[in-house]
N, C-alpha and C. Protein backbone atom coordinates (compact mmCIF):
# COMPACT_ATOMS: atom_id res chain seq x y z
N UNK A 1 -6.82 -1.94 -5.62
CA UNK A 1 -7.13 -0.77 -6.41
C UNK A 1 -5.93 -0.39 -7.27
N UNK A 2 -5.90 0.38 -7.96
CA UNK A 2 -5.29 0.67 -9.06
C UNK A 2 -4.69 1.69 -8.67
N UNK A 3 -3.05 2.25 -8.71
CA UNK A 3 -2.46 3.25 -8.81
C UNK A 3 -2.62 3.88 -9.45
N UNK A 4 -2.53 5.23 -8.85
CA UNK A 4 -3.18 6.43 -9.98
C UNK A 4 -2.27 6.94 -10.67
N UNK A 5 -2.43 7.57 -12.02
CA UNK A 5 -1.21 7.63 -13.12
C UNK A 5 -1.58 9.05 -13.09
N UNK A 6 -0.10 10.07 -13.10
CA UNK A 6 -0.23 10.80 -13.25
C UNK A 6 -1.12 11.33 -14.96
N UNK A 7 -1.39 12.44 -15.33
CA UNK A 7 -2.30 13.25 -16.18
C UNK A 7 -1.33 12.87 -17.25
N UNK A 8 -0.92 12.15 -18.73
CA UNK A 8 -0.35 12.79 -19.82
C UNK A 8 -0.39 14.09 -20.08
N UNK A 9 -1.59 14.22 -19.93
CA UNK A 9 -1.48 16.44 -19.98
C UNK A 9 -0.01 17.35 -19.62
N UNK A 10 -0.51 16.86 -18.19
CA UNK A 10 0.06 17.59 -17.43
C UNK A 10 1.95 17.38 -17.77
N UNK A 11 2.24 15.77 -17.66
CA UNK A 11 3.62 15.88 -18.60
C UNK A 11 4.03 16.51 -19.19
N UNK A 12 3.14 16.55 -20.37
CA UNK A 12 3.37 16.98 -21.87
C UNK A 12 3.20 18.22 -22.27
N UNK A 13 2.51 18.90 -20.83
CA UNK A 13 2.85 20.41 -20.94
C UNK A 13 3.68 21.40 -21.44
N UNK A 14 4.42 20.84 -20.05
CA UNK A 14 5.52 21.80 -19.90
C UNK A 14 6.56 22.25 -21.22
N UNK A 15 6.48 20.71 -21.77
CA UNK A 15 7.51 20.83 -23.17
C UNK A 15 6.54 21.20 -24.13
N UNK A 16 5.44 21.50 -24.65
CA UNK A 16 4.89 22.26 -25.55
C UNK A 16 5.01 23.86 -25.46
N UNK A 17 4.44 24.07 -24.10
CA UNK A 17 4.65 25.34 -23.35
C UNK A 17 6.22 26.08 -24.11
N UNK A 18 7.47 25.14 -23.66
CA UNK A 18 8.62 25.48 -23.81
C UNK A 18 8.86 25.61 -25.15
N UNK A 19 8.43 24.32 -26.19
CA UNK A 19 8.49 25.24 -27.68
C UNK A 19 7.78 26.49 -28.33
N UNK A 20 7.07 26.59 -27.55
CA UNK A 20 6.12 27.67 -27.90
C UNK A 20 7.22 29.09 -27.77
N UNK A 21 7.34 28.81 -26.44
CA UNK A 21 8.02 29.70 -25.59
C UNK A 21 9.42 30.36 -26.22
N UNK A 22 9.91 29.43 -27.14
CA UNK A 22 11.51 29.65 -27.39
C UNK A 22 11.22 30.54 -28.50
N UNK A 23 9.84 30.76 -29.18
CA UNK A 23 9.99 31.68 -30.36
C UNK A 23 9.49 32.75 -30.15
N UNK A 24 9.64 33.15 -28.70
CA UNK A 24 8.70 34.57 -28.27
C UNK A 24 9.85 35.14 -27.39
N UNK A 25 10.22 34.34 -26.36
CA UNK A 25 11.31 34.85 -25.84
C UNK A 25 12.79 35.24 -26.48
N UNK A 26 13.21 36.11 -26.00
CA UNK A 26 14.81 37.10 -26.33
C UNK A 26 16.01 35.26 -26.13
N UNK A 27 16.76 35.77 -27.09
CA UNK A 27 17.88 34.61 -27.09
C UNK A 27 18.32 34.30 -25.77
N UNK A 28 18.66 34.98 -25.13
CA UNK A 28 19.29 34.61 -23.26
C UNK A 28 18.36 34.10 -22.37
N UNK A 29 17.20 33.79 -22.90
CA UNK A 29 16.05 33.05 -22.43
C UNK A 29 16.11 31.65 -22.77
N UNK A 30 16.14 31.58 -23.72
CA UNK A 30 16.16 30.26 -24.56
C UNK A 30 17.12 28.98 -24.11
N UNK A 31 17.81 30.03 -23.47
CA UNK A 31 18.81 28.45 -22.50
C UNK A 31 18.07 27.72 -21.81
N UNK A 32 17.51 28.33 -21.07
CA UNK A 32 16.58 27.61 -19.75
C UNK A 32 16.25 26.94 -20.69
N UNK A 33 16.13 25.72 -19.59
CA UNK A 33 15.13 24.22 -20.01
C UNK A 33 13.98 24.20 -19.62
N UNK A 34 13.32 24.70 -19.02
CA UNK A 34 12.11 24.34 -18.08
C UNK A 34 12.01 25.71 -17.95
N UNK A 35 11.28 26.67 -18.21
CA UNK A 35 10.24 27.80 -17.39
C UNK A 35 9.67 27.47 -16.30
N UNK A 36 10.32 27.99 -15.25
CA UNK A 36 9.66 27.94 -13.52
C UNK A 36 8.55 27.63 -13.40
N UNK A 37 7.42 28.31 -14.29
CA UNK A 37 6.00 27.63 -13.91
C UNK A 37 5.41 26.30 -14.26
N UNK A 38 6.76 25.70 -15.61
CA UNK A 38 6.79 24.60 -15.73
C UNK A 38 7.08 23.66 -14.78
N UNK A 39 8.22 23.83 -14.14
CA UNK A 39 8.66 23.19 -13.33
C UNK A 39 7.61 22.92 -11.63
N UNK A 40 7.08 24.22 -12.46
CA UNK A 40 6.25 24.02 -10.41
C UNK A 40 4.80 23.39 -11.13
N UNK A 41 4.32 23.40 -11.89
CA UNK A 41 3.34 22.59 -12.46
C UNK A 41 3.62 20.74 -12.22
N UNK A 42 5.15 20.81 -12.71
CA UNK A 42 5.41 19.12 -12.66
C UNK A 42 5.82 18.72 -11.27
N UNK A 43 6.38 19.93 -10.19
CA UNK A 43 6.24 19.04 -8.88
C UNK A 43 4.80 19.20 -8.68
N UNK A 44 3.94 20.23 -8.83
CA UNK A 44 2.74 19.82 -8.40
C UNK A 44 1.85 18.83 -8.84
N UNK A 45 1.89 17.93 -9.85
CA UNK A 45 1.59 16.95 -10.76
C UNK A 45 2.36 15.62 -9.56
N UNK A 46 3.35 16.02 -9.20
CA UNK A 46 4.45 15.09 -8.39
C UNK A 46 3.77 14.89 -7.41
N UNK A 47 3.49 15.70 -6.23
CA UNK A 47 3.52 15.99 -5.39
C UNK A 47 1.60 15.01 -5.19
N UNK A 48 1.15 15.93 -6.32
CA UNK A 48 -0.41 15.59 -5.89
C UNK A 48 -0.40 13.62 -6.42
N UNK A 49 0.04 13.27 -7.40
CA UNK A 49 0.43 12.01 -7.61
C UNK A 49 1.31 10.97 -6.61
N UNK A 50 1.86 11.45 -5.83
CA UNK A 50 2.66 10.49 -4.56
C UNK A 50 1.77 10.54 -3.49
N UNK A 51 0.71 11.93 -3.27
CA UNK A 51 -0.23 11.57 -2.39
C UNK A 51 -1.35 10.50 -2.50
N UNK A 52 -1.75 10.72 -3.96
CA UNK A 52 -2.48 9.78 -4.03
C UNK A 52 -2.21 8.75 -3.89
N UNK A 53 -0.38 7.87 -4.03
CA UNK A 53 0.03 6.65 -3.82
C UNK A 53 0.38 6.42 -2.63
N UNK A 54 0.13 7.37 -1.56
CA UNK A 54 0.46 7.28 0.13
C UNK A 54 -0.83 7.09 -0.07
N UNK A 55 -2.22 7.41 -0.07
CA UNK A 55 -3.38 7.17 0.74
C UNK A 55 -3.71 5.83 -0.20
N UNK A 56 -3.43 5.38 -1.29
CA UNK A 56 -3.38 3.63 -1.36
C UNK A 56 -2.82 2.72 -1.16
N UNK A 57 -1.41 2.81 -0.44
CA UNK A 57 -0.72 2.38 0.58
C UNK A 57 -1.23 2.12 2.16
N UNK A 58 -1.80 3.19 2.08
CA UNK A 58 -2.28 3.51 3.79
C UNK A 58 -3.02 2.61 4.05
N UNK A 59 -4.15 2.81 2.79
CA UNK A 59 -5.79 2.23 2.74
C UNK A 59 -5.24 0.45 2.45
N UNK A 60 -4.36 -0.08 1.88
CA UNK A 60 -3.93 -1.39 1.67
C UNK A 60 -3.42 -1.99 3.05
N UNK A 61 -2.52 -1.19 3.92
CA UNK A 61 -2.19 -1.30 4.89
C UNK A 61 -3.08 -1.31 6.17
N UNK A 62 -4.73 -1.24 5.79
CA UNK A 62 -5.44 -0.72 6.96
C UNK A 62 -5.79 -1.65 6.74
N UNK A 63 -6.20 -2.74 5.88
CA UNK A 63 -7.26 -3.59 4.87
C UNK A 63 -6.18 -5.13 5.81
N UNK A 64 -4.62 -5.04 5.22
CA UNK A 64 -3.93 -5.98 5.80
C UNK A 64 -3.82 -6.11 7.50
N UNK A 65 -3.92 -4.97 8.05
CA UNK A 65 -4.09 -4.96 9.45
C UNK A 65 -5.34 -5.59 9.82
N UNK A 66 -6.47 -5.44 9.65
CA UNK A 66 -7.50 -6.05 9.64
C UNK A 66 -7.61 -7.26 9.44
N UNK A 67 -6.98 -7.59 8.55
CA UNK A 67 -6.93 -9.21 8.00
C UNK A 67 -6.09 -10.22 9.19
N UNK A 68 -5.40 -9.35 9.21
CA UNK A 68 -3.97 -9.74 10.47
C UNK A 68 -4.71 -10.11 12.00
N UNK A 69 -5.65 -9.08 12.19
CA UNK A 69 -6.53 -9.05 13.61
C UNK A 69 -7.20 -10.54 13.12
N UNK A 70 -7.92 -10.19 12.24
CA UNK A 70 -9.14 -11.80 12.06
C UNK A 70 -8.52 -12.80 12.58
N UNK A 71 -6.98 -12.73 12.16
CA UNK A 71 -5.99 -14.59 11.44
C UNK A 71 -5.51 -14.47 13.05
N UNK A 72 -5.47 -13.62 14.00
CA UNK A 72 -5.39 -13.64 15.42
C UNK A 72 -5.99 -14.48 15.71
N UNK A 73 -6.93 -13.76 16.19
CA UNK A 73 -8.41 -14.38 17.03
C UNK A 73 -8.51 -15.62 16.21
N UNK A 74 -8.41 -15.85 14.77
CA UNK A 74 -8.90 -17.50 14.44
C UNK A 74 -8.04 -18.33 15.14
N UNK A 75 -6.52 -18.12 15.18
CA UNK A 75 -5.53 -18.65 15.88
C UNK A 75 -5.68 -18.78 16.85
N UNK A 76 -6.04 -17.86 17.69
CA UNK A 76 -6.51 -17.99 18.84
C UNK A 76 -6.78 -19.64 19.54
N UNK A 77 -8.80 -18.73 18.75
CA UNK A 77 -9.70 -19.56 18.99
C UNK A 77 -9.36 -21.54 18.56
N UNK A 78 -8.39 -21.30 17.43
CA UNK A 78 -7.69 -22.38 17.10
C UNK A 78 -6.89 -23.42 18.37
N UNK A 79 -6.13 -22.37 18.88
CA UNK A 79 -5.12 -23.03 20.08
C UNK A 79 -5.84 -23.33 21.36
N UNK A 80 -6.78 -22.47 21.50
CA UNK A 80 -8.05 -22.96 22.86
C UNK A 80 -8.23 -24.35 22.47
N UNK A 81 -8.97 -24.92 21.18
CA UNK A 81 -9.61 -26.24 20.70
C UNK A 81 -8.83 -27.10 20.88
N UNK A 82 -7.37 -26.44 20.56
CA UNK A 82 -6.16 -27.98 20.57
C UNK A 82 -6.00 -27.96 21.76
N UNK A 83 -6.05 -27.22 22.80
CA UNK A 83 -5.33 -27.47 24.62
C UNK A 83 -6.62 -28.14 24.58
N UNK A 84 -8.11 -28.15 24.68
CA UNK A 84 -9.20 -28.82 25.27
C UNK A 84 -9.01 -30.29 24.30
N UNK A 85 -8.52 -30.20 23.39
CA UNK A 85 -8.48 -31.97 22.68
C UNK A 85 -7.27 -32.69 23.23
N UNK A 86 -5.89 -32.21 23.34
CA UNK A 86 -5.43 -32.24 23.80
C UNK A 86 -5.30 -32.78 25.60
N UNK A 87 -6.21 -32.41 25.95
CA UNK A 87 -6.53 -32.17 27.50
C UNK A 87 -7.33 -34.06 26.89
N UNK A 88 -8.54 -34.02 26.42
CA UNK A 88 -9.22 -34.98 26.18
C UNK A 88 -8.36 -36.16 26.07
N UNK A 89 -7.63 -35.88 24.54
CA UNK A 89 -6.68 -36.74 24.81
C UNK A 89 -5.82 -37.50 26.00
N UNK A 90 -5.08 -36.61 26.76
CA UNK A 90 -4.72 -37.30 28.27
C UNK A 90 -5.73 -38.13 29.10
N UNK A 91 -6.76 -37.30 29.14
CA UNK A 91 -7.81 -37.82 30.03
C UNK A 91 -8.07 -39.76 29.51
N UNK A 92 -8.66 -39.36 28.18
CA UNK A 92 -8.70 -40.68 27.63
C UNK A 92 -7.71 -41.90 27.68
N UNK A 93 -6.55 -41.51 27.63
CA UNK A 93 -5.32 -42.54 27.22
C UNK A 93 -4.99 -42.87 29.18
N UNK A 94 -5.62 -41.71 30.09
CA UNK A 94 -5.76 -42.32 31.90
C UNK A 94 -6.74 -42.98 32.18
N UNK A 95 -8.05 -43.15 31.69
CA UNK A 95 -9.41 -43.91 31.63
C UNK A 95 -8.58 -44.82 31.17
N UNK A 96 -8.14 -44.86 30.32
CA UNK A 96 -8.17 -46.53 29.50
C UNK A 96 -6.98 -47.28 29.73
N UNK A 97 -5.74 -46.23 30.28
CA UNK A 97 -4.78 -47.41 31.00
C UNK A 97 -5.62 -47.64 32.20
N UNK A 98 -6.41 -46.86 33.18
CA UNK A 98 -6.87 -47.40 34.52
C UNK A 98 -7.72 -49.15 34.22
N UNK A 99 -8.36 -48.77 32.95
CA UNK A 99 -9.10 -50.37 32.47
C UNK A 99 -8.32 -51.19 32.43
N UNK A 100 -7.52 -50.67 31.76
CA UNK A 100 -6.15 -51.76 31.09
C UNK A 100 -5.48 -52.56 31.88
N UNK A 101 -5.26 -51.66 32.73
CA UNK A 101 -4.75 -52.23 34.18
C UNK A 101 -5.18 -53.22 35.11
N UNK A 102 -6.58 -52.60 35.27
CA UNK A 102 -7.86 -53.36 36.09
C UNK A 102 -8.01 -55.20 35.84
């Protein structure tokens, strides 16, 4: 799935907001860089954007765990087949020296 991108909006707010802002507000205002509600707009833009990249992390991580369980059990079921061929094998190569012998 696709990481979610934060809003251009929401970026591009704050600094429109702020030019707006510099020709309404008193000169000792005008320093500030960011108006507070700017700033809490862009952690909340932050904040709601890193969640969304924890729960597609999570959800990737649940998907690989799963995958991980399957490649178990195939392994598994894999290493059972080789001890019983294996096993065959011996058996066979004692049948056929006992002939060999005979």
């Amino acid at each position: 799935q696709q990481q979610p991108q934060p809003q251009p909006q929401a970026q591009l707010q704050p600094q429109a907001q702020h030019q707006q802002s510099q020709h309404q507000q008193p000169p000792h205002q005008q320093q500030q860089a960011v108006p507070p509600t700017n700033l809490e707009e862009f952690r909340n833009t932050g904040v709601q954007w890193l969640r969304a990249l924890l729960g597609t992390y999570r959800q990737s991580a649940g998907v690989h765990e799963g995958r991980i369980a399957q490649m178990r059990a195939a392994l598994e079921r894999e290493s059972q087949n080789f001890e019983v061929l294996r096993n065959n094998i011996r058996k066979t190569e004692n049948v056929l020296r006992l002939l060999e012998d005979a």
